[in-house]
N, C-alpha and C. Protein backbone atom coordinates (compact mmCIF):
# COMPACT_ATOMS: atom_id res chain seq x y z
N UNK A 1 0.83 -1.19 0.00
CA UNK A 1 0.00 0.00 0.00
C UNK A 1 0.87 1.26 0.00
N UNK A 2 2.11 1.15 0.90
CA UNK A 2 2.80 2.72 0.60
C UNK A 2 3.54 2.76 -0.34
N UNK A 3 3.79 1.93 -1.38
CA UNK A 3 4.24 1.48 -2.51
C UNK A 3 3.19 2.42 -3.89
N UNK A 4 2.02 1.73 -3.25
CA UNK A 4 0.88 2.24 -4.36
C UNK A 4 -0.05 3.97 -3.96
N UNK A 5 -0.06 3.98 -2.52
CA UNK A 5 0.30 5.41 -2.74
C UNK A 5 1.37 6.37 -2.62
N UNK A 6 2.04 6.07 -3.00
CA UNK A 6 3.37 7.03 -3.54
C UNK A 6 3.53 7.66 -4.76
N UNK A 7 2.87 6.03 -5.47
CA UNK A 7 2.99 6.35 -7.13
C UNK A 7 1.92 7.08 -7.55
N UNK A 8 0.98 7.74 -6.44
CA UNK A 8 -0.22 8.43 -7.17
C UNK A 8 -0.39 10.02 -6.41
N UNK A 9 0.81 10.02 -6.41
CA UNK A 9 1.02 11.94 -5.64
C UNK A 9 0.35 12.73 -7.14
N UNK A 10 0.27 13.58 -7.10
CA UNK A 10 -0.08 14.05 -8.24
C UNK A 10 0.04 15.95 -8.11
N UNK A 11 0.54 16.93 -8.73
CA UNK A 11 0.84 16.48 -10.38
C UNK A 11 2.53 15.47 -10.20
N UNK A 12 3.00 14.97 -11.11
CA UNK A 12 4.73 14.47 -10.94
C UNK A 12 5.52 15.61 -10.25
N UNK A 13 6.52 15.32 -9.61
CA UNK A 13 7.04 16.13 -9.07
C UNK A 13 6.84 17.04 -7.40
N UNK A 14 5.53 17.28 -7.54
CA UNK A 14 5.04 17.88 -6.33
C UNK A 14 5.34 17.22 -5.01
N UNK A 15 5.49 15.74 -5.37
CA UNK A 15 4.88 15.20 -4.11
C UNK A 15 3.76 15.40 -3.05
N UNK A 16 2.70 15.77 -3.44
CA UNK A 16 1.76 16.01 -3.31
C UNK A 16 -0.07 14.82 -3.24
N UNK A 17 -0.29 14.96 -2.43
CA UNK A 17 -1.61 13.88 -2.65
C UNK A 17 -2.92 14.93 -2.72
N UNK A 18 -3.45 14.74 -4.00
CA UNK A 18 -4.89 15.35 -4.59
C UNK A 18 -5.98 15.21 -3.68
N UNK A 19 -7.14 15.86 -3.80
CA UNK A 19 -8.42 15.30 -2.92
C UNK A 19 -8.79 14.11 -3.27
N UNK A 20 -8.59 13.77 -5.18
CA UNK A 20 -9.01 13.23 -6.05
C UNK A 20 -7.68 12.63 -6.78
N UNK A 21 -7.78 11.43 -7.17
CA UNK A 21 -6.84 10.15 -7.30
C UNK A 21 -7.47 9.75 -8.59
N UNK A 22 -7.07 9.82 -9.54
CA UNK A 22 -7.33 8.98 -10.85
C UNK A 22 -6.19 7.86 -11.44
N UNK A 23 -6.54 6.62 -11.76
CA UNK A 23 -5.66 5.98 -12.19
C UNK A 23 -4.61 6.22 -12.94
N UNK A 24 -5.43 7.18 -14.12
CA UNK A 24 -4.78 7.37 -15.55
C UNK A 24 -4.13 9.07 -15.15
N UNK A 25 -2.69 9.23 -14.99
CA UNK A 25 -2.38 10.46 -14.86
C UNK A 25 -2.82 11.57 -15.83
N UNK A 26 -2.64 10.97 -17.27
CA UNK A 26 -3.31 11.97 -17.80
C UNK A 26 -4.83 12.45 -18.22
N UNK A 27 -5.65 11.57 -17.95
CA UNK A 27 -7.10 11.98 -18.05
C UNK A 27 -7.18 13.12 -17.22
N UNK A 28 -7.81 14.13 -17.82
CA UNK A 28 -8.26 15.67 -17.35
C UNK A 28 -8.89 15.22 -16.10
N UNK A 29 -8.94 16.20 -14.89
CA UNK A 29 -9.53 15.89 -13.97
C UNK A 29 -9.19 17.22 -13.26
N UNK A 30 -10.58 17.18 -12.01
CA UNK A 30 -10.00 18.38 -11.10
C UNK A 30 -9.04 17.92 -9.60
N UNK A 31 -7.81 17.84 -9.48
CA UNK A 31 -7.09 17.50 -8.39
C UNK A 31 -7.73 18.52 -7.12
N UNK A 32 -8.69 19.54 -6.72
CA UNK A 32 -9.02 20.46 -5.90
C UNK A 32 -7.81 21.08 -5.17
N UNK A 33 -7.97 21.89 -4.31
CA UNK A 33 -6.85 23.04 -4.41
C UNK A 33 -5.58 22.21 -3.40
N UNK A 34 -4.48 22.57 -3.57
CA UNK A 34 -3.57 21.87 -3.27
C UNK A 34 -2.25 23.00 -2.57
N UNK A 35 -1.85 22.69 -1.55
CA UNK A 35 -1.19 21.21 -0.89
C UNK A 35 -2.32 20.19 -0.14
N UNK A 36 -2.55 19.58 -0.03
CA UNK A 36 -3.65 18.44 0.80
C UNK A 36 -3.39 18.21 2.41
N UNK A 37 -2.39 19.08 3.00
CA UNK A 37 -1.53 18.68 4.29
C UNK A 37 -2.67 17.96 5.15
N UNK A 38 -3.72 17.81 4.92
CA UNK A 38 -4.51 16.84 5.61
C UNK A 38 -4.36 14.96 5.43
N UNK A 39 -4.15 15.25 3.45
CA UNK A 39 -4.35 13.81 3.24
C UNK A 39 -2.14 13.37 3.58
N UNK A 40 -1.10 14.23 3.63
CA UNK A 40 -0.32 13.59 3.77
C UNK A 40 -0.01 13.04 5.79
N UNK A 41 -1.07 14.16 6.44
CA UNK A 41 -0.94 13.36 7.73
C UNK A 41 -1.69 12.53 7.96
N UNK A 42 -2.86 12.24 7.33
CA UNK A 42 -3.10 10.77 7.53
C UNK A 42 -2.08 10.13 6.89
N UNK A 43 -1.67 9.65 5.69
CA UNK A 43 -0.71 9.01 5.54
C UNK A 43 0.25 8.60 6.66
N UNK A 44 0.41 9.97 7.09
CA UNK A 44 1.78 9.64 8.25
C UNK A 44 1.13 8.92 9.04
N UNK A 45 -0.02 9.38 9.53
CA UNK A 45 -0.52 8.31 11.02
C UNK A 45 -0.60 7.00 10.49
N UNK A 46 -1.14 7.05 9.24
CA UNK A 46 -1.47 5.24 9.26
C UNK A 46 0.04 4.47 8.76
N UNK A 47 1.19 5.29 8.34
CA UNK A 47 2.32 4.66 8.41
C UNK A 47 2.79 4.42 9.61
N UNK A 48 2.66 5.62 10.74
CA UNK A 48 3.45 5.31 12.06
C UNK A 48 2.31 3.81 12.63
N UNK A 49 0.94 4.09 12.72
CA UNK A 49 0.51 2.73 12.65
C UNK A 49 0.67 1.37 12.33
N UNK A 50 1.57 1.36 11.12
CA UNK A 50 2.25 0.80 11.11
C UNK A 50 2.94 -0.59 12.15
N UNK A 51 3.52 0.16 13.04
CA UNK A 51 4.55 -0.43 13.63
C UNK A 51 3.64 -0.17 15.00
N UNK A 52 2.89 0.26 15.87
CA UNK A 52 2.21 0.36 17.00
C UNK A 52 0.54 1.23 16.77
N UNK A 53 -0.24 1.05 17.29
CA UNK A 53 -1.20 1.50 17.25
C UNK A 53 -2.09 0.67 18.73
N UNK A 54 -3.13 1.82 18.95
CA UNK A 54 -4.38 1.10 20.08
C UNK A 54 -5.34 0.92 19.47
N UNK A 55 -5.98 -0.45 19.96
CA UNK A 55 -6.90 -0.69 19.45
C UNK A 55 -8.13 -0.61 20.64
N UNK A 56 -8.99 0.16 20.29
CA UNK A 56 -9.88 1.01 21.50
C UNK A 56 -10.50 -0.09 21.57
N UNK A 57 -11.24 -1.16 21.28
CA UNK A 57 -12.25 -2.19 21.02
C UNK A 57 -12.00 -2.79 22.61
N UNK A 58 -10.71 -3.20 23.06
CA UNK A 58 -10.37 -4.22 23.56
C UNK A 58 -8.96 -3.56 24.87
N UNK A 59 -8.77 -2.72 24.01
CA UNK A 59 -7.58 -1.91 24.75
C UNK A 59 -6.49 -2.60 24.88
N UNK A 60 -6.13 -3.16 23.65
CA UNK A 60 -4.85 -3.72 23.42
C UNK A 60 -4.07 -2.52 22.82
N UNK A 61 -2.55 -2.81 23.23
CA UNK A 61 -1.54 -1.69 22.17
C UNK A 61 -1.05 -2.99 21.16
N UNK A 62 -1.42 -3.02 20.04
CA UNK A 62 -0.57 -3.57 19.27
C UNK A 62 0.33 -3.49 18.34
N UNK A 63 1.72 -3.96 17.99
CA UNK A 63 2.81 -3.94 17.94
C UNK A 63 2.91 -4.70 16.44
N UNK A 64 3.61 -3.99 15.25
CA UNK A 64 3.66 -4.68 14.05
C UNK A 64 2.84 -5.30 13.05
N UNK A 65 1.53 -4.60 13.46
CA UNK A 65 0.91 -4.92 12.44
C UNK A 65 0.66 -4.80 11.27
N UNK A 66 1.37 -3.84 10.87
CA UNK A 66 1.60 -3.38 9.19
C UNK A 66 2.68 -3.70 8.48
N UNK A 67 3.78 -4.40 9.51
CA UNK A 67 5.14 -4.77 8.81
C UNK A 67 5.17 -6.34 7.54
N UNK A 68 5.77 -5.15 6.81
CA UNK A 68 5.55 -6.17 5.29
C UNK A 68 6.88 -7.53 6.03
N UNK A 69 6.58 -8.83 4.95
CA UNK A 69 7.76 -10.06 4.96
C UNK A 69 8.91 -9.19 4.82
N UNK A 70 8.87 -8.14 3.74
CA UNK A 70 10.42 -7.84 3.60
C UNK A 70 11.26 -7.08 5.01
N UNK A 71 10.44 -6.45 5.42
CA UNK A 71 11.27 -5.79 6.35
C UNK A 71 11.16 -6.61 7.46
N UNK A 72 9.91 -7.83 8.47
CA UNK A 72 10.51 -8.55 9.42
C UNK A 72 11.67 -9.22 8.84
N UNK A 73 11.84 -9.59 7.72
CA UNK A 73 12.83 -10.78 7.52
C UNK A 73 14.58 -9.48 7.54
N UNK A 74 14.19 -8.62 7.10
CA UNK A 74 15.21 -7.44 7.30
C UNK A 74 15.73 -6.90 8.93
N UNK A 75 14.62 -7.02 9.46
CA UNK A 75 14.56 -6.66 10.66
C UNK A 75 14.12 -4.94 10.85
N UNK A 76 13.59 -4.91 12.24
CA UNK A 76 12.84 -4.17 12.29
C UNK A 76 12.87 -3.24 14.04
N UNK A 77 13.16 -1.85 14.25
CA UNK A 77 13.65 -0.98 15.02
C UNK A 77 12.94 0.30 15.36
N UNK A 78 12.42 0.14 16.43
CA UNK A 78 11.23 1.15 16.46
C UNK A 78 12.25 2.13 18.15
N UNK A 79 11.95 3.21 17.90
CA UNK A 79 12.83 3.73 19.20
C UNK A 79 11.83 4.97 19.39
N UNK A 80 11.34 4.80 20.80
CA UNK A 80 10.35 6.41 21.44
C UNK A 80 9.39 6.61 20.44
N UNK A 81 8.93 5.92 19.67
CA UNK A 81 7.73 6.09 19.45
C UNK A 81 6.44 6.43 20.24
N UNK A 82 6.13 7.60 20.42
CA UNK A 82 5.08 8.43 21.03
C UNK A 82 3.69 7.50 21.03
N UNK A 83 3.17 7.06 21.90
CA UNK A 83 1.72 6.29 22.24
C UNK A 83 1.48 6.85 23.43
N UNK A 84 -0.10 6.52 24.01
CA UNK A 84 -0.78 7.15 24.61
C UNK A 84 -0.77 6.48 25.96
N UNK A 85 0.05 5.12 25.89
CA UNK A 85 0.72 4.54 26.70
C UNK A 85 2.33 4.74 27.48
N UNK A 86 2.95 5.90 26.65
CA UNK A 86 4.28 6.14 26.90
C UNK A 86 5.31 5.75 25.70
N UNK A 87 6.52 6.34 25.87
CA UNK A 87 7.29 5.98 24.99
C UNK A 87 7.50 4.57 24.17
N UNK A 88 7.48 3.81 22.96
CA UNK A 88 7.43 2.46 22.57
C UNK A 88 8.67 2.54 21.78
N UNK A 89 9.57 1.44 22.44
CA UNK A 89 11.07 1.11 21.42
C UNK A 89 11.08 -0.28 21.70
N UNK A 90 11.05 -0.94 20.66
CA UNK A 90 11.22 -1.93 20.20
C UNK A 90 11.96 -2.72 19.16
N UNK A 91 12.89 -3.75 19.10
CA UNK A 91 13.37 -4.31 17.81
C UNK A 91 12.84 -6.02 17.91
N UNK A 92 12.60 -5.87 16.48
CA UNK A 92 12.13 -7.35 15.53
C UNK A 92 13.64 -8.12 14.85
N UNK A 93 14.68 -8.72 15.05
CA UNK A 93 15.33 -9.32 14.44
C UNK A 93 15.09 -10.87 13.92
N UNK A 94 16.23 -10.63 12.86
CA UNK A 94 16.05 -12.25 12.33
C UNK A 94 17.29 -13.48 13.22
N UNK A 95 17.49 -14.40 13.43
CA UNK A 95 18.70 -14.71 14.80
C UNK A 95 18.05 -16.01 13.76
N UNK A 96 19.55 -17.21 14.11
CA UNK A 96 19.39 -18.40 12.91
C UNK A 96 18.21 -19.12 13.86
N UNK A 97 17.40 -19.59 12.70
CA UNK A 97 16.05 -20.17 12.99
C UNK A 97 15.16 -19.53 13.52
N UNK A 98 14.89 -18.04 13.51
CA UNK A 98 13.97 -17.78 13.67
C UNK A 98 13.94 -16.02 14.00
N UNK A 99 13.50 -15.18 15.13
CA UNK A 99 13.13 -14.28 15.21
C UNK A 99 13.55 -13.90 16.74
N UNK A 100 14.06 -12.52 17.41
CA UNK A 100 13.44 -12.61 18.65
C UNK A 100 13.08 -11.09 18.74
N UNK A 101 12.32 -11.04 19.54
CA UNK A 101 11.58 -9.39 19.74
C UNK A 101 11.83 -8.94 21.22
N UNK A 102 13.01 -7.83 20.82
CA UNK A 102 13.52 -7.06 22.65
C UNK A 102 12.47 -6.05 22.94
N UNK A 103 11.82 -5.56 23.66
CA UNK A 103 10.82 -5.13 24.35
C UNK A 103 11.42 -4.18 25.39
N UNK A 104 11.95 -2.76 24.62
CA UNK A 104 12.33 -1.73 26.23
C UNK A 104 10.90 -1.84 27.19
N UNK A 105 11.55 -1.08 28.12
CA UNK A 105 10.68 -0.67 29.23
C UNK A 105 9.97 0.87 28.93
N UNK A 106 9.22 1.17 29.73
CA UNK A 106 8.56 2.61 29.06
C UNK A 106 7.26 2.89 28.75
N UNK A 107 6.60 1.47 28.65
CA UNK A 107 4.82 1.52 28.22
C UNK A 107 4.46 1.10 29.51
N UNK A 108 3.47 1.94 29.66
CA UNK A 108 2.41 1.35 30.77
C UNK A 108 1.58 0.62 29.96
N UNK A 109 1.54 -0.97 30.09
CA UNK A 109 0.22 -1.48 28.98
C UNK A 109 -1.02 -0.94 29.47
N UNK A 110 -2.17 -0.86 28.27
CA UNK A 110 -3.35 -0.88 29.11
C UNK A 110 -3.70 -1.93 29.35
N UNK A 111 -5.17 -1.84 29.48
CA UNK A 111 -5.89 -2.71 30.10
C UNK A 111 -6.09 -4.14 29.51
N UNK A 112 -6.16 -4.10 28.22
CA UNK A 112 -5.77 -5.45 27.90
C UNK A 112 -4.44 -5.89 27.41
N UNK A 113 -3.44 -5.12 27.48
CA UNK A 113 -1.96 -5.39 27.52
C UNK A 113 -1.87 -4.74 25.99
N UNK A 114 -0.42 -5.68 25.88
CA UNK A 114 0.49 -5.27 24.64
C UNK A 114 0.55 -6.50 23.54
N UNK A 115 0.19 -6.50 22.40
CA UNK A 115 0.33 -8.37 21.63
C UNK A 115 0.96 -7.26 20.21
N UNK A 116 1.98 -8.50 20.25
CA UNK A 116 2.80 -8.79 18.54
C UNK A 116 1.79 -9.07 17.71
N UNK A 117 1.24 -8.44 16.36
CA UNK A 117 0.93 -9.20 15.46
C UNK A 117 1.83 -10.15 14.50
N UNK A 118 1.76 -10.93 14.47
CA UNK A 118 2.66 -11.94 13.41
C UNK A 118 2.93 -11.55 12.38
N UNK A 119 3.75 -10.82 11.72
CA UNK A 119 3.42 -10.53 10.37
C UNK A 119 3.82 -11.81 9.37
N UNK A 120 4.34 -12.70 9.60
CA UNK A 120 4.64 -13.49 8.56
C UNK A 120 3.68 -14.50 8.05
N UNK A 121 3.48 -14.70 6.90
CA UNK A 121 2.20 -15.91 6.92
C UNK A 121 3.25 -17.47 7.22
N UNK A 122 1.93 -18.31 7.03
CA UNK A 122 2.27 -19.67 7.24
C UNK A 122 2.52 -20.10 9.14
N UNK A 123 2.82 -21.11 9.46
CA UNK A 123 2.36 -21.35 10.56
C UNK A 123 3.08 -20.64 12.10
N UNK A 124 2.04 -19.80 13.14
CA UNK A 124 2.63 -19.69 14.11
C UNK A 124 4.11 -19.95 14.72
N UNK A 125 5.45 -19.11 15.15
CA UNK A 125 5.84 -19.53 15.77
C UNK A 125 6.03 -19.90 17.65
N UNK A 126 6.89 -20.77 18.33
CA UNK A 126 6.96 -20.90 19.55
C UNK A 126 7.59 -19.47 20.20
N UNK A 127 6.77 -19.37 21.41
CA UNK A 127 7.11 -17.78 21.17
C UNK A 127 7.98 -18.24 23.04
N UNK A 128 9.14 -17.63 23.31
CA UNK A 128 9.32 -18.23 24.87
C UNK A 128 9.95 -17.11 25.50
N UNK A 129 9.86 -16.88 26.95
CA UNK A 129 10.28 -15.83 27.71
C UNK A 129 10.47 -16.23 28.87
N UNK A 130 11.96 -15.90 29.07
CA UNK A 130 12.21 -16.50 30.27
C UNK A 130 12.22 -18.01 30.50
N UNK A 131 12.33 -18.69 29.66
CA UNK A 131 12.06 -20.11 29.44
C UNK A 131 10.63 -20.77 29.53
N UNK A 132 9.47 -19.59 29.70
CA UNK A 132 8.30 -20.78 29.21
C UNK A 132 7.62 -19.82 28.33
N UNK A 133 6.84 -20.47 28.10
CA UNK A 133 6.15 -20.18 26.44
C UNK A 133 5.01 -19.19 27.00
N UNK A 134 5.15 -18.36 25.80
CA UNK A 134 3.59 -17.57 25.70
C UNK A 134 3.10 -18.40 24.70
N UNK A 135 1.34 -17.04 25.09
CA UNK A 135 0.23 -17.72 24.58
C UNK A 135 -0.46 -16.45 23.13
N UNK A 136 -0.59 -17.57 22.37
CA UNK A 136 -1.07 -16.37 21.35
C UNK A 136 -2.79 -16.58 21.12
N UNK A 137 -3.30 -15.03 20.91
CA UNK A 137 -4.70 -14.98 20.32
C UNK A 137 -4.95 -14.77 19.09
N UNK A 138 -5.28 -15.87 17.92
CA UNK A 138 -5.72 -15.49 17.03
C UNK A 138 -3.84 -15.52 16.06
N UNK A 139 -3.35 -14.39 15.84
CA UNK A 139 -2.46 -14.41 15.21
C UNK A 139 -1.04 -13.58 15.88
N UNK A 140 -1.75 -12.88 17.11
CA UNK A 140 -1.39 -11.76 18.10
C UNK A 140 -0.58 -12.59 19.05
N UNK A 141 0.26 -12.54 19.53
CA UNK A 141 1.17 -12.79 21.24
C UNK A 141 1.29 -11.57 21.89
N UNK A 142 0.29 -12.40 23.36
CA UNK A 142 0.30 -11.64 23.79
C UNK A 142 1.79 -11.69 25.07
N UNK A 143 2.20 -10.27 24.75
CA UNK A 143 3.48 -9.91 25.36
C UNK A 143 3.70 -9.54 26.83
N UNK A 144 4.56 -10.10 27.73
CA UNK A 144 4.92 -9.62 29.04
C UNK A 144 5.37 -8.08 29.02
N UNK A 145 5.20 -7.39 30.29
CA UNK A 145 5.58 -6.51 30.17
C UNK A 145 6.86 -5.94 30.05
N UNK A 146 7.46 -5.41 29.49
CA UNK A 146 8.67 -4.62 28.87
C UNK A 146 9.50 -4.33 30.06
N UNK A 147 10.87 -4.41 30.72
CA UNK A 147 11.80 -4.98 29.12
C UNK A 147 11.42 -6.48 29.18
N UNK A 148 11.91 -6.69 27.58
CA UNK A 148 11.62 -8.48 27.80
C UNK A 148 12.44 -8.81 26.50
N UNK A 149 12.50 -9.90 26.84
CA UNK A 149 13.49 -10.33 25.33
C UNK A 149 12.67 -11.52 24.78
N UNK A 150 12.07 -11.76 23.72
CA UNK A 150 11.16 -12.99 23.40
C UNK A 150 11.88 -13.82 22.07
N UNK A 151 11.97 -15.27 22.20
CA UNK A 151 12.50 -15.98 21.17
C UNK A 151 11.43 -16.41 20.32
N UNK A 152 11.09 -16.40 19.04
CA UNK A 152 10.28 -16.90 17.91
C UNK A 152 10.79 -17.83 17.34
N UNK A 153 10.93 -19.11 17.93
CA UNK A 153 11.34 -20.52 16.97
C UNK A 153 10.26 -20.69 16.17
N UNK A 154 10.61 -21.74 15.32
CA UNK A 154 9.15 -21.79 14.03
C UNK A 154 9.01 -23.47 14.97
């Protein structure tokens, strides 16, 4: 998705996002008055979303849910990221056979804590802390509180 809106800033050059998005750059159209500084901070929020966001439903903070295969498998470094929970720094590495996720200190979880979304498809890994295993919901692990160091064997 930030791939595909990138390529549709409009006019070329501006870097700019229109009210109005047409496939075909050159079909006539009205782009309405421009700069859009509305539509590039959403952008920003739903990129910083990305990597942490709350989910009011349940009052989970969750952690990585927008991260594409390429970058967990790249690895992945989040530092003071601003939430409504407190500062969030976190890293996603790749370690042989698998994954582990360090967890600073700094969030007060809420009320229903803090969970990893998985970003990778195909099957769950063993997720362990401290030598015994967490428990995952759905596709989410849910995480001890910070600092913590968690191993992802497959």
């Amino acid at each position: 998705m930030l791939q595909w809106f990138l390529r549709f800033r409009r006019p070329d050059g501006w870097n700019q996002w229109a009210e109005v998005v047409m496939a075909d750059a050159r079909e006539p159209h009205f782009l309405g008055d421009m700069p859009h500084a509305w539509v590039a901070s959403d952008y920003l929020r739903s990129v910083l979303d990305m990597f942490a966001y709350e989910r009011e439903d349940d009052d989970v903070l969750v952690l990585g849910a927008g991260l594409s295969e390429e970058w967990a498998a790249a690895g992945v470094a989040v530092k003071n990221l601003s939430t409504p929970h407190g500062p969030l720094t976190y890293r996603l590495s790749t370690v042989a056979g698998g994954h582990v996720l360090e967890l600073a200190g700094g969030v007060v979880p809420p009320a229903g804590g803090v969970r990893l979304a998985w970003p990778l498809p195909g099957p769950l890994p063993r997720a362990q802390h401290q030598g015994r295993e967490l428990g995952w919901v759905g596709r989410e692990l849910v995480l001890p509180t910070g600092p913590a160091t968690i191993l992802l064997l497959p």
